[in-house]
PDB file of N, CA and C in Angstrom:
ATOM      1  N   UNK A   1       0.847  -1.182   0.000  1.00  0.00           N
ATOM      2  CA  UNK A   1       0.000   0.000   0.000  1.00  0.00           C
ATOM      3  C   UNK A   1       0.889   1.241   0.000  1.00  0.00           C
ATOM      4  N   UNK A   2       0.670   2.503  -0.588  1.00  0.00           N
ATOM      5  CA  UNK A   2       1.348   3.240  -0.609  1.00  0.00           C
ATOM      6  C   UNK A   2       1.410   4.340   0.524  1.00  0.00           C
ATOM      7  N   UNK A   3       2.557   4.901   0.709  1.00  0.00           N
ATOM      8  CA  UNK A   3       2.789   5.041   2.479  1.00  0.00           C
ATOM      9  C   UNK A   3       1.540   6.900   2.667  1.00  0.00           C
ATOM     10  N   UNK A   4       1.163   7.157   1.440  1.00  0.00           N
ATOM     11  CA  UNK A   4       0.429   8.321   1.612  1.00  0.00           C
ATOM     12  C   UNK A   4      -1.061   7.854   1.953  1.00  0.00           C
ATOM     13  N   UNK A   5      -1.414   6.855   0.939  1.00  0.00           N
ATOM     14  CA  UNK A   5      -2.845   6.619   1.337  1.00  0.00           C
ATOM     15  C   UNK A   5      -2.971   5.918   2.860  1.00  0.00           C
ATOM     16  N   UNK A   6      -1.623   5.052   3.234  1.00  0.00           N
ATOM     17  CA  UNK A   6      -1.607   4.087   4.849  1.00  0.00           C
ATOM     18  C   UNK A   6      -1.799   5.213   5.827  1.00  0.00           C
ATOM     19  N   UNK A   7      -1.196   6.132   5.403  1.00  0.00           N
ATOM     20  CA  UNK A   7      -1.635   7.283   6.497  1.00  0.00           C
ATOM     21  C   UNK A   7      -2.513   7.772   7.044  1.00  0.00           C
ATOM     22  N   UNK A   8      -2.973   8.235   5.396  1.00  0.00           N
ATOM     23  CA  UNK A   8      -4.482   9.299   5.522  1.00  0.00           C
ATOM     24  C   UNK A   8      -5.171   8.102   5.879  1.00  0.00           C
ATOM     25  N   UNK A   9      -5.206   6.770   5.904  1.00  0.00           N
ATOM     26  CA  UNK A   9      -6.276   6.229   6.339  1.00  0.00           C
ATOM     27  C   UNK A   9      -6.487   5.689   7.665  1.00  0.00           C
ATOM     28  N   UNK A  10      -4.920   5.333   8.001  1.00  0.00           N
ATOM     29  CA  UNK A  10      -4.669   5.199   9.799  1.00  0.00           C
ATOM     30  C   UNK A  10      -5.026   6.275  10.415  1.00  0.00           C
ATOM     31  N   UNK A  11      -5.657   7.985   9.838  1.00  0.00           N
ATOM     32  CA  UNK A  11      -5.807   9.053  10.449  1.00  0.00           C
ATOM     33  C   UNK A  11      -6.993   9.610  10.426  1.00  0.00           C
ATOM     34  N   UNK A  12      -7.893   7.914  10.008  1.00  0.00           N
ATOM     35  CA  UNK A  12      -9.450   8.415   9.499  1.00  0.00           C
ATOM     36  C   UNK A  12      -9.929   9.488   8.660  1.00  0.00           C
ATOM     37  N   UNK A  13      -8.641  10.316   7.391  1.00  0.00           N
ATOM     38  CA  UNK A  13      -8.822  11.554   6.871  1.00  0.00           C
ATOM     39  C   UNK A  13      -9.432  11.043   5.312  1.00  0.00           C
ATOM     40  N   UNK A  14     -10.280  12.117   4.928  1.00  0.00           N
ATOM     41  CA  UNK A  14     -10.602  11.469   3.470  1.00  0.00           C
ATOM     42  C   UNK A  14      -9.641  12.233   2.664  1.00  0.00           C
ATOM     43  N   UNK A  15      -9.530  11.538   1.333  1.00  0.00           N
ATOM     44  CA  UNK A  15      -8.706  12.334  -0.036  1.00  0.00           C
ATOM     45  C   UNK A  15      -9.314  13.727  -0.078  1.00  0.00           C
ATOM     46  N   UNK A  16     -10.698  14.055   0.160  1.00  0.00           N
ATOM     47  CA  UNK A  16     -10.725  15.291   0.208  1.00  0.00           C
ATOM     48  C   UNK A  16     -10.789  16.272   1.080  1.00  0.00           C
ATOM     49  N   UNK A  17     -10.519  15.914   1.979  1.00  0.00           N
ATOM     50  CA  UNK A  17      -9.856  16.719   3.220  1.00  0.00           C
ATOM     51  C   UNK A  17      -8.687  16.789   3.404  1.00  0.00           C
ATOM     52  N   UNK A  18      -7.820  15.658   2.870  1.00  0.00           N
ATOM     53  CA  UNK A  18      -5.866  16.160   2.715  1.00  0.00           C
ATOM     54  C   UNK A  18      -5.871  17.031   1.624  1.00  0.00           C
ATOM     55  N   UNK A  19      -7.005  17.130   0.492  1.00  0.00           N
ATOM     56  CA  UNK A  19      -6.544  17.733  -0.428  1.00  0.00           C
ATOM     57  C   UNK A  19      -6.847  19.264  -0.243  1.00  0.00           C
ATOM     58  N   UNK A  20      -8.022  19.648   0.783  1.00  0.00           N
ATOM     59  CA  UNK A  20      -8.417  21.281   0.850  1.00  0.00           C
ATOM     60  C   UNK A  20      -7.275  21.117   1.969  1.00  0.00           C
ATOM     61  N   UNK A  21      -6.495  20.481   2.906  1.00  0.00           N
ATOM     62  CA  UNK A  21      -5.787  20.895   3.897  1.00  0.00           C
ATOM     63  C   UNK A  21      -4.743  21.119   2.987  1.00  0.00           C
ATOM     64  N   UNK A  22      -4.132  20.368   1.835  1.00  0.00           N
ATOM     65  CA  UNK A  22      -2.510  21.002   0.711  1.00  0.00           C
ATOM     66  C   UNK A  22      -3.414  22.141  -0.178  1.00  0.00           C
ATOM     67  N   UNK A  23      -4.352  22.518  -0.436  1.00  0.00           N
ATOM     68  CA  UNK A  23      -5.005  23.509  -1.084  1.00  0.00           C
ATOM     69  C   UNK A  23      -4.783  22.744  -2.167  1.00  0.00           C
ATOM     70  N   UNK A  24      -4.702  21.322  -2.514  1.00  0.00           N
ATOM     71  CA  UNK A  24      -4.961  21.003  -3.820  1.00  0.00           C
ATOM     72  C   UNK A  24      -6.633  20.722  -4.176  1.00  0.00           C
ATOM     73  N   UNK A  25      -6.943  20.160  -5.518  1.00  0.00           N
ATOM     74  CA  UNK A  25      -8.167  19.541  -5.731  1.00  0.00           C
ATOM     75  C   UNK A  25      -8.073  18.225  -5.718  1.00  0.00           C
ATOM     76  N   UNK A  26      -8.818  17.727  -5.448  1.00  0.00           N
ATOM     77  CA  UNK A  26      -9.130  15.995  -5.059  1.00  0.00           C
ATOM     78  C   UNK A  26      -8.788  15.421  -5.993  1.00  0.00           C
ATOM     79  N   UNK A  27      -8.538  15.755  -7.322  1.00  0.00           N
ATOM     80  CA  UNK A  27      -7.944  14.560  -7.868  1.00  0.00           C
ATOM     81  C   UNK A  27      -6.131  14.777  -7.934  1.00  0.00           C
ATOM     82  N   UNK A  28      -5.780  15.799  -7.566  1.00  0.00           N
ATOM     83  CA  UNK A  28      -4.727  16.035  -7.780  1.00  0.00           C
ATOM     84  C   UNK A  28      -4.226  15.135  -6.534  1.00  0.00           C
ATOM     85  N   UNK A  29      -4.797  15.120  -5.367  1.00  0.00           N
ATOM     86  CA  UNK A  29      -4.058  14.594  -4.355  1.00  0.00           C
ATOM     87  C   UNK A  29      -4.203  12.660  -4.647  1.00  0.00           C
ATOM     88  N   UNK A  30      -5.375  12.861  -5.370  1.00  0.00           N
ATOM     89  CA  UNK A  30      -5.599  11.258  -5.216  1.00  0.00           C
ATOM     90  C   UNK A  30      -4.348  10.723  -6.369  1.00  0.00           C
ATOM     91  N   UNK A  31      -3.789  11.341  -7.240  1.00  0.00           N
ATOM     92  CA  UNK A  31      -2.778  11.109  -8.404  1.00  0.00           C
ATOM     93  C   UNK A  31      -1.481  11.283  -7.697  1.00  0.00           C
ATOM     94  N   UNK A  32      -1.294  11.348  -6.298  1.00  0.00           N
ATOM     95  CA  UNK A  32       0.199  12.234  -5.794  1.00  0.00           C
ATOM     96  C   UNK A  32      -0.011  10.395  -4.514  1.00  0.00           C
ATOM     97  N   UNK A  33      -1.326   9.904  -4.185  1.00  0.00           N
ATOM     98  CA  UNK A  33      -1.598   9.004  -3.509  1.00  0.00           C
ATOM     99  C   UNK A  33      -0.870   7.910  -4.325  1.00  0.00           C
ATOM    100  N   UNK A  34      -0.818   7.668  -5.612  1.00  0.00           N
ATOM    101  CA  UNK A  34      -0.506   6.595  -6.658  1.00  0.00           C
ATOM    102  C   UNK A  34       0.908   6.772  -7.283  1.00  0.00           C
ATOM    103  N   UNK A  35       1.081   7.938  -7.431  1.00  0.00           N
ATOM    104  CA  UNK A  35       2.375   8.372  -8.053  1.00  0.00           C
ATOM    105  C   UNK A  35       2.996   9.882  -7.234  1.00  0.00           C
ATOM    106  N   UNK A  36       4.040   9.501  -6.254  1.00  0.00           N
ATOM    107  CA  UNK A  36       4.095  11.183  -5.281  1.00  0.00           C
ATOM    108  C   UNK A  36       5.372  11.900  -5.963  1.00  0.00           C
ATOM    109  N   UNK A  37       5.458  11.030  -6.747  1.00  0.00           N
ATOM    110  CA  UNK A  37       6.933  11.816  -7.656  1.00  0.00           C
ATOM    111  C   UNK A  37       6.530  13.292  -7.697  1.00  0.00           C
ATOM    112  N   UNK A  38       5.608  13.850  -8.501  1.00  0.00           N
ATOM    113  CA  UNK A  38       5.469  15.094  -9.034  1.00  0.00           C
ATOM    114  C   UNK A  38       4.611  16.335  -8.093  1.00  0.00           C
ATOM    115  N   UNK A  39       5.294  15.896  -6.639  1.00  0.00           N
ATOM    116  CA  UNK A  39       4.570  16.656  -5.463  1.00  0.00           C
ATOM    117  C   UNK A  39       5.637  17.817  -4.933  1.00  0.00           C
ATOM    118  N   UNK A  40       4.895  19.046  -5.103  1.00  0.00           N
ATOM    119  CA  UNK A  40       5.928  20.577  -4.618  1.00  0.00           C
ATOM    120  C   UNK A  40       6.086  19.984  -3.212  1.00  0.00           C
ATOM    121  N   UNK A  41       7.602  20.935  -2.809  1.00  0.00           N
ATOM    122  CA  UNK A  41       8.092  20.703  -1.401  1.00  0.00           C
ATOM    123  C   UNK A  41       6.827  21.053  -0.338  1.00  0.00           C
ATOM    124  N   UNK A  42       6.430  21.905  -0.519  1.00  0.00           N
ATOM    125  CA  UNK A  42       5.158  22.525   0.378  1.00  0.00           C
ATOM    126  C   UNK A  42       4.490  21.578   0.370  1.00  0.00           C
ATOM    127  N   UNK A  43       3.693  20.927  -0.375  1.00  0.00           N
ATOM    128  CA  UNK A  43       2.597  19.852   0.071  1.00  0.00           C
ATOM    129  C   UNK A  43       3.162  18.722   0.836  1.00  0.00           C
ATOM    130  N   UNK A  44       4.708  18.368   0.280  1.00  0.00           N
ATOM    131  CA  UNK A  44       5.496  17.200   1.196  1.00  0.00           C
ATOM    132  C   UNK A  44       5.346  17.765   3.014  1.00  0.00           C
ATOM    133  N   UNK A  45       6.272  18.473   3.067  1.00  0.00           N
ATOM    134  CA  UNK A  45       6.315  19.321   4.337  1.00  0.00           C
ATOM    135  C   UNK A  45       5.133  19.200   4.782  1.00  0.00           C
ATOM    136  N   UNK A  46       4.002  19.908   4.438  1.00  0.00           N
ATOM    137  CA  UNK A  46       2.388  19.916   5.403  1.00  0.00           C
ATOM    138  C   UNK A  46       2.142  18.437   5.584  1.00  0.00           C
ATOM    139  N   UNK A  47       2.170  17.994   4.784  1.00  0.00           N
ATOM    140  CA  UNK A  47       1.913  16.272   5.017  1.00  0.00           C
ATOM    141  C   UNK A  47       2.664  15.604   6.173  1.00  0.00           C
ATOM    142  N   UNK A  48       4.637  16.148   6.208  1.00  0.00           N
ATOM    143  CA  UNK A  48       4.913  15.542   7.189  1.00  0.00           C
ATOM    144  C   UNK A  48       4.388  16.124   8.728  1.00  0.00           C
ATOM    145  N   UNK A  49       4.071  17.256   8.648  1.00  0.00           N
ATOM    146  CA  UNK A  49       3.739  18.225   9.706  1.00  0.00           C
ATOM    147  C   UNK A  49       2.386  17.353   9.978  1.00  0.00           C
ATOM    148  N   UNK A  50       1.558  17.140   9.036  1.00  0.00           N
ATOM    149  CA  UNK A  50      -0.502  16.939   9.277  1.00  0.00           C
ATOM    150  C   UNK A  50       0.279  15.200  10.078  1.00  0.00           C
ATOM    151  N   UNK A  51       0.889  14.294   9.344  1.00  0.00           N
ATOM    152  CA  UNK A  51       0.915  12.827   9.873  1.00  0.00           C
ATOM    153  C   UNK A  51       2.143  12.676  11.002  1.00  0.00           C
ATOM    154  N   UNK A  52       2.974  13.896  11.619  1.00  0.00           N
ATOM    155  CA  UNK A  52       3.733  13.818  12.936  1.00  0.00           C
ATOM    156  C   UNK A  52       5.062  12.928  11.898  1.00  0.00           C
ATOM    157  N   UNK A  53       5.401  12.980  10.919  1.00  0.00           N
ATOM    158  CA  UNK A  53       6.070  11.770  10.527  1.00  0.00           C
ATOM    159  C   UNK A  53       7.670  12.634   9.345  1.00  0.00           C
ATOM    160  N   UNK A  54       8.348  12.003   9.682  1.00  0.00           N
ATOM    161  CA  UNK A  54      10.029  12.595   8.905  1.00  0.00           C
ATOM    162  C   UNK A  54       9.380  12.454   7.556  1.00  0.00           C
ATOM    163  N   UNK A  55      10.185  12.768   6.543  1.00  0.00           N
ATOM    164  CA  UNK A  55      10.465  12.871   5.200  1.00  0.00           C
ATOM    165  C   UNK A  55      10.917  11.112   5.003  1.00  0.00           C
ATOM    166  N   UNK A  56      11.836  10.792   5.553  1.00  0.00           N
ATOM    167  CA  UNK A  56      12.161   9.260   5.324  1.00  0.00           C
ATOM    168  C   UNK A  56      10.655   8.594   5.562  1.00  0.00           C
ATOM    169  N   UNK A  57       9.917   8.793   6.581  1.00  0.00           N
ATOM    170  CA  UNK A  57       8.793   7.536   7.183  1.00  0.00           C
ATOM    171  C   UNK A  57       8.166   7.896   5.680  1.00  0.00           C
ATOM    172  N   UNK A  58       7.754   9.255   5.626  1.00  0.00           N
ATOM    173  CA  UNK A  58       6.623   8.985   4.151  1.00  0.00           C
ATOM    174  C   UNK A  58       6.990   8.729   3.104  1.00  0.00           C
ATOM    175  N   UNK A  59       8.531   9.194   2.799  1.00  0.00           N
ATOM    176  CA  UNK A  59       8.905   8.089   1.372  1.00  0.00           C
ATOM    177  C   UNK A  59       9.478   6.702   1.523  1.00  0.00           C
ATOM    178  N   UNK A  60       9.737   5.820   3.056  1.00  0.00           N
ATOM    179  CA  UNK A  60      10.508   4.719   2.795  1.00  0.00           C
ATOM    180  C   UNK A  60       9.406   3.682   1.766  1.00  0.00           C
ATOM    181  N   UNK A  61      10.443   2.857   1.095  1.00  0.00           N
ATOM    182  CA  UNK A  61       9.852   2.015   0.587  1.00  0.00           C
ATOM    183  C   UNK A  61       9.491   2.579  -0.728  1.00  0.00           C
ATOM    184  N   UNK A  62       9.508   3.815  -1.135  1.00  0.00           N
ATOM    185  CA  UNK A  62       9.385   4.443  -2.244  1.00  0.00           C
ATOM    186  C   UNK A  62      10.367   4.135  -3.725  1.00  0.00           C
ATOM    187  N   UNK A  63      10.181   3.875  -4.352  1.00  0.00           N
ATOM    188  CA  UNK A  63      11.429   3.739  -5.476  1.00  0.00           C
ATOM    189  C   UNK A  63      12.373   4.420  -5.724  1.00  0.00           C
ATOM    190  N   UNK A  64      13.417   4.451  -5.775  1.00  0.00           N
ATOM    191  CA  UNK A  64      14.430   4.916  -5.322  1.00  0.00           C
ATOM    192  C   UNK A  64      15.182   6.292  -6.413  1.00  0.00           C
ATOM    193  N   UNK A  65      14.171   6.067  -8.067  1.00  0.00           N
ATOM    194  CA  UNK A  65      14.606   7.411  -8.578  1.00  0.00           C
ATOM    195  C   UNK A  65      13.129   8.283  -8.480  1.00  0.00           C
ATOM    196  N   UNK A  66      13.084   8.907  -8.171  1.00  0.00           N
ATOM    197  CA  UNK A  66      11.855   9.605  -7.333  1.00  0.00           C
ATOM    198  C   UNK A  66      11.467  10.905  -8.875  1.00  0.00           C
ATOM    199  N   UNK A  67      12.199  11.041  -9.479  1.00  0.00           N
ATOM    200  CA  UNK A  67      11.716  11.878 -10.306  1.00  0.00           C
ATOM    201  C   UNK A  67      11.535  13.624 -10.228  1.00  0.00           C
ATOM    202  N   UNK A  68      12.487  13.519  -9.538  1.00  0.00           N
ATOM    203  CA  UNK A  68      12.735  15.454  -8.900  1.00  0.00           C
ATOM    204  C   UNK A  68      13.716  15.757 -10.022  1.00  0.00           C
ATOM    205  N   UNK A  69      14.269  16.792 -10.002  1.00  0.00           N
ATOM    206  CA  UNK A  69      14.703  17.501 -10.849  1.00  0.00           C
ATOM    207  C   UNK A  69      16.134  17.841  -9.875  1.00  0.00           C
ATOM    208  N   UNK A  70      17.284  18.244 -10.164  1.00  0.00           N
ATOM    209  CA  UNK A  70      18.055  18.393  -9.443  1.00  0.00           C
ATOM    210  C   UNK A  70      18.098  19.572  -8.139  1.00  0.00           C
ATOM    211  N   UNK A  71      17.110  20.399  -8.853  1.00  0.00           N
ATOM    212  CA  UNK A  71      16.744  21.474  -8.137  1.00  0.00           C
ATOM    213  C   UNK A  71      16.336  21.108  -7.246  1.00  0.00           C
ATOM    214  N   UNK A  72      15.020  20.469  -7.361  1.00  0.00           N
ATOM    215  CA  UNK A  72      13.842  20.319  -6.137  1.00  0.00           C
ATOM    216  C   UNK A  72      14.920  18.612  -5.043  1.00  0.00           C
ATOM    217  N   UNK A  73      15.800  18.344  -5.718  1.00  0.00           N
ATOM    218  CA  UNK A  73      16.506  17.410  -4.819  1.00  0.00           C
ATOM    219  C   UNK A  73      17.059  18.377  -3.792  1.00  0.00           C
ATOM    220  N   UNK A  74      17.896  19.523  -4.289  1.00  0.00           N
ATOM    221  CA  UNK A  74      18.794  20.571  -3.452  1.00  0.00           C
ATOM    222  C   UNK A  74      17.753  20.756  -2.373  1.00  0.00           C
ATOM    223  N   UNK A  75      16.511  20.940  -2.649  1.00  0.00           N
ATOM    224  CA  UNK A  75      15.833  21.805  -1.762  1.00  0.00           C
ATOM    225  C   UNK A  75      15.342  21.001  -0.437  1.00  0.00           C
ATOM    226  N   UNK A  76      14.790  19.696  -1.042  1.00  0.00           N
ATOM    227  CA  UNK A  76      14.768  18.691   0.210  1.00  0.00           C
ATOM    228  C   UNK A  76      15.738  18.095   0.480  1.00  0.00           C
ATOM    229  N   UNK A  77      16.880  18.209   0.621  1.00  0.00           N
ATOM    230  CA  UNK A  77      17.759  17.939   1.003  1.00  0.00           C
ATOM    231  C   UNK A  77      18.340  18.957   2.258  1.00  0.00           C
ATOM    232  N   UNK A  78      17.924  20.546   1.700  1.00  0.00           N
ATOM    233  CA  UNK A  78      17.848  21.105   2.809  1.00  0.00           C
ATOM    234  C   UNK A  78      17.054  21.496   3.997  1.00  0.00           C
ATOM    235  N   UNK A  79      16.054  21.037   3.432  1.00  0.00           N
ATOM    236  CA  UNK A  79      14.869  21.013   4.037  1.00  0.00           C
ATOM    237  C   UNK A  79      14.879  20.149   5.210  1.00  0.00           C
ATOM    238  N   UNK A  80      15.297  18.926   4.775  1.00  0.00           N
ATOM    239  CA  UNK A  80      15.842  17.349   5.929  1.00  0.00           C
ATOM    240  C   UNK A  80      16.636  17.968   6.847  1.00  0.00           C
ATOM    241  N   UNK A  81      17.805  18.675   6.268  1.00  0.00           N
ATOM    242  CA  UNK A  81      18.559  19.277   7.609  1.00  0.00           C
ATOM    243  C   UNK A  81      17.999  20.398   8.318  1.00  0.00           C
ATOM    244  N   UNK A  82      17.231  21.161   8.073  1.00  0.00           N
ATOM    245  CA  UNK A  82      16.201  21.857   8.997  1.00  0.00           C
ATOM    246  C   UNK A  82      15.768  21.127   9.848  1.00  0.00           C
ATOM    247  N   UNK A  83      14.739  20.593   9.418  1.00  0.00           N
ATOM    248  CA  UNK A  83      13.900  19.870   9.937  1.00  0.00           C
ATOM    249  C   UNK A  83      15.007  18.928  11.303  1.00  0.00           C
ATOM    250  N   UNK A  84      15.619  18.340  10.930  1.00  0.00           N
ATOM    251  CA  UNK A  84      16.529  17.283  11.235  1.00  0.00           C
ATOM    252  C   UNK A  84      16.948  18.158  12.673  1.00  0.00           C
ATOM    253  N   UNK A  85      17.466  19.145  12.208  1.00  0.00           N
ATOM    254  CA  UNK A  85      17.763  20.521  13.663  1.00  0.00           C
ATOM    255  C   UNK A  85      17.171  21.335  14.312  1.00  0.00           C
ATOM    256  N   UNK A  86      15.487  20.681  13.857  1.00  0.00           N
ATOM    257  CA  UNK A  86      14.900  21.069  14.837  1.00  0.00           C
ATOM    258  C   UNK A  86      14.199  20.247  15.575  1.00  0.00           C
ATOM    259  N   UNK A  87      14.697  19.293  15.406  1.00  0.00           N
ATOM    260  CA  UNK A  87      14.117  17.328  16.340  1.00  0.00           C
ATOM    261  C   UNK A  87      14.897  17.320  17.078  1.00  0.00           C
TER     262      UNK A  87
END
């Protein structure tokens, strides 16, 4: 099962309530549930913030070329060490 939908559903939340909480539309979130490759840092982040959970817990198990761009790698990468220093 994929570690976005195990969540929202261990958290009793529907697809369309994660999706007005990322300000997306419901199908956008339900396509990021199946495939999370093509998800902005901001919706990652609120997600780890909404499920209490690191950047590793919601992608482990994820395939391992994730489909970022080198850019958006730089950025969560710094993002992890934020985050990381403030745990």
């Amino acid at each position: 099962m994929n570690k976005l939908k195990e969540l929202r559903e261990k958290n009793s939340l529907s697809i369309k309530w994660v999706a007005k909480y990322l300000d997306l539309n419901r199908d956008t979130y339900s396509n990021y549930e199946t495939n999370p490759d093509p998800m902005k840092l901001k919706s990652i982040l609120k997600l780890c913030k909404l499920y209490k959970v690191t950047l590793n817990d919601l992608f482990e198990n994820q395939p391992p070329n994730n489909g970022f761009t080198e850019e958006e790698k730089k950025e969560i990468r710094n993002a992890i060490e934020i985050i990381n220093k403030k745990i």
